[in-house]
Protein backbone atom coordinates (compact mmCIF):
# COMPACT_ATOMS: atom_id res chain seq x y z
CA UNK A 1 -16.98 -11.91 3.74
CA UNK A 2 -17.90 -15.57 3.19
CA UNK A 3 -14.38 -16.54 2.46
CA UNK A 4 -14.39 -14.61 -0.76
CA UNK A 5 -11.10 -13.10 -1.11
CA UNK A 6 -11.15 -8.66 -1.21
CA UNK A 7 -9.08 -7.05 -3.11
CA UNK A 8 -8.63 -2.78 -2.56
CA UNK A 9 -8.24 -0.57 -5.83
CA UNK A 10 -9.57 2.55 -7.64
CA UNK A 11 -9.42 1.69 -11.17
CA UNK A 12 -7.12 4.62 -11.48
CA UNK A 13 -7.16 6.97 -13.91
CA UNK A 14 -11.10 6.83 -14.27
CA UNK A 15 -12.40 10.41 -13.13
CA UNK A 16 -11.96 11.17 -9.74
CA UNK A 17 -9.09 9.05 -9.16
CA UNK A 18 -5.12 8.82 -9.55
CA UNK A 19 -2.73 6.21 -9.27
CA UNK A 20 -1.42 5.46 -5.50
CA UNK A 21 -3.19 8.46 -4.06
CA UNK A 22 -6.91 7.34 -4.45
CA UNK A 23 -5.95 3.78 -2.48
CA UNK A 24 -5.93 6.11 1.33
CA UNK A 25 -9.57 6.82 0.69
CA UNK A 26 -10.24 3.52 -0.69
CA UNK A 27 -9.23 2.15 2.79
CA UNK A 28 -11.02 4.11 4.61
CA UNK A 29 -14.20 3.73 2.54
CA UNK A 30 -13.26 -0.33 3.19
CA UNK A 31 -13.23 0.25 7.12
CA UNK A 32 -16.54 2.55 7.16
CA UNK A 33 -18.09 -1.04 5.12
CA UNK A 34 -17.22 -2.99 8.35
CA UNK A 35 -13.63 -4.27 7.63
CA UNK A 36 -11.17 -3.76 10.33
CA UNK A 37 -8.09 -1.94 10.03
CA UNK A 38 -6.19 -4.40 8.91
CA UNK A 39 -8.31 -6.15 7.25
CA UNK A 40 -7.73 -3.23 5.08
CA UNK A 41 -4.36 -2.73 5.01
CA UNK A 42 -4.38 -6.67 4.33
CA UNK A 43 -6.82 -6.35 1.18
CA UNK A 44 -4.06 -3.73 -0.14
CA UNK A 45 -1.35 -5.39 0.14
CA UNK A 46 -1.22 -9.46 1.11
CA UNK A 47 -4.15 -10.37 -0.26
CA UNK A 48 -3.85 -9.19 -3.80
CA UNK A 49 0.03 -10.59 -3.96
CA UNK A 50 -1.19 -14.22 -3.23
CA UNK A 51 -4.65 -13.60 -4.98
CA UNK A 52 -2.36 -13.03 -8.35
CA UNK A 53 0.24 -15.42 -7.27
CA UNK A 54 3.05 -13.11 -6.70
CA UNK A 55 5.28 -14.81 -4.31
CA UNK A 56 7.75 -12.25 -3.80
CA UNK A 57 5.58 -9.43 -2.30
CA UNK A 58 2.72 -8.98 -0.05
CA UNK A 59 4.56 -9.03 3.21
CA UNK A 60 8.08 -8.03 4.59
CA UNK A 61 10.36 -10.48 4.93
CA UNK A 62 14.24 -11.58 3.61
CA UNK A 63 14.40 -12.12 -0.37
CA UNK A 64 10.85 -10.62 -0.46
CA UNK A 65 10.98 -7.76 -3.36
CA UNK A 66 10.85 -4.46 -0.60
CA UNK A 67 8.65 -2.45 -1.84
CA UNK A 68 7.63 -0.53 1.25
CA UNK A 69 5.97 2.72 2.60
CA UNK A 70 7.07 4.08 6.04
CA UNK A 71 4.11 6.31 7.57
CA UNK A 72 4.15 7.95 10.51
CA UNK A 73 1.57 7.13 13.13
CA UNK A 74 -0.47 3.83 13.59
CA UNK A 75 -2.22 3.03 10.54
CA UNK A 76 -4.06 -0.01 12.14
CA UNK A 77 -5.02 2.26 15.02
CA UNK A 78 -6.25 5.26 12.38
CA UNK A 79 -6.02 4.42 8.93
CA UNK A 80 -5.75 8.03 7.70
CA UNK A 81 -1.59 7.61 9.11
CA UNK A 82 -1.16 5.79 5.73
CA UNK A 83 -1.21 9.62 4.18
CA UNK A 84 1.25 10.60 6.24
CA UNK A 85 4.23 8.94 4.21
CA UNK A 86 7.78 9.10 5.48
CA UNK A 87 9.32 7.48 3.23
CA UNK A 88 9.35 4.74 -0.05
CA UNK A 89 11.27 1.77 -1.07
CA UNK A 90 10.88 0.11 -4.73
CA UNK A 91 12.92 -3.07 -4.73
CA UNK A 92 15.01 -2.36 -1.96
CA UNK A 93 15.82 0.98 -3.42
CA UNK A 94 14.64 4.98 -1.38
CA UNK A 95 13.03 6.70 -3.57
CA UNK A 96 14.06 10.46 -3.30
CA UNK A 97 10.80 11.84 -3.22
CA UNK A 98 12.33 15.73 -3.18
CA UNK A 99 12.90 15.64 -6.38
CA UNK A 100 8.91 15.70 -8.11
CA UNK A 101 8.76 13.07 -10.73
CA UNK A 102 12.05 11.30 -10.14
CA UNK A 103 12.29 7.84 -10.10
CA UNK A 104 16.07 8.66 -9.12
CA UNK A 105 16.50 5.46 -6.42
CA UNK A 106 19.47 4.87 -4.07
CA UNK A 107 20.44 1.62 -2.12
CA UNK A 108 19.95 1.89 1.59
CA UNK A 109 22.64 0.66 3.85
């Protein structure tokens, strides 16, 4: 990569892609260009928080912002495990996904 930072992304909504959803094929298409697995995951998450200077995200660790995904599986071992989400976090907050469309949150103890 010649030290030039890469960033993953789909430009959603341009045809052919949606917002969140589009970013499981980007990594793969990412790992089939020679990156590893997580150099992948990295270019989706790390690297674009420090690329746009946003200190309180990127990684998991206390007074970072939690936004997380729990997948089952490996996805460093088989990237396609990032489809298979288990659950979501937005600022420390579960999402309920059960209920379509909800942004209805609830703190985790």
């Amino acid at each position: 990569m010649a030290g030039v930072p890469l960033l993953a992304g789909t430009d959603a909504p341009n045809p052919g892609t949606t917002h969140g959803a589009s970013l499981h094929r980007e990594l793969e298409l990412l790992i089939k260009a020679g990156l590893s697995a997580t150099e992948a995951l990295m270019a989706a998450t790390s690297v674009p928080a420090r690329i746009f200077g946003l200190r309180d995200r990127g990684r998991i660790a206390p007074g970072m912002r939690a936004d997380l995904l729990l997948v089952g599986g490996n996805p460093v071992r088989d990237v396609t495990d990032t489809r298979n989400v288990v659950a979501v976090w937005k600022k420390g907050f579960i999402i309920d996904r059960r209920k379509r469309g909800s942004s209805r949150a609830r703190a985790v103890d």
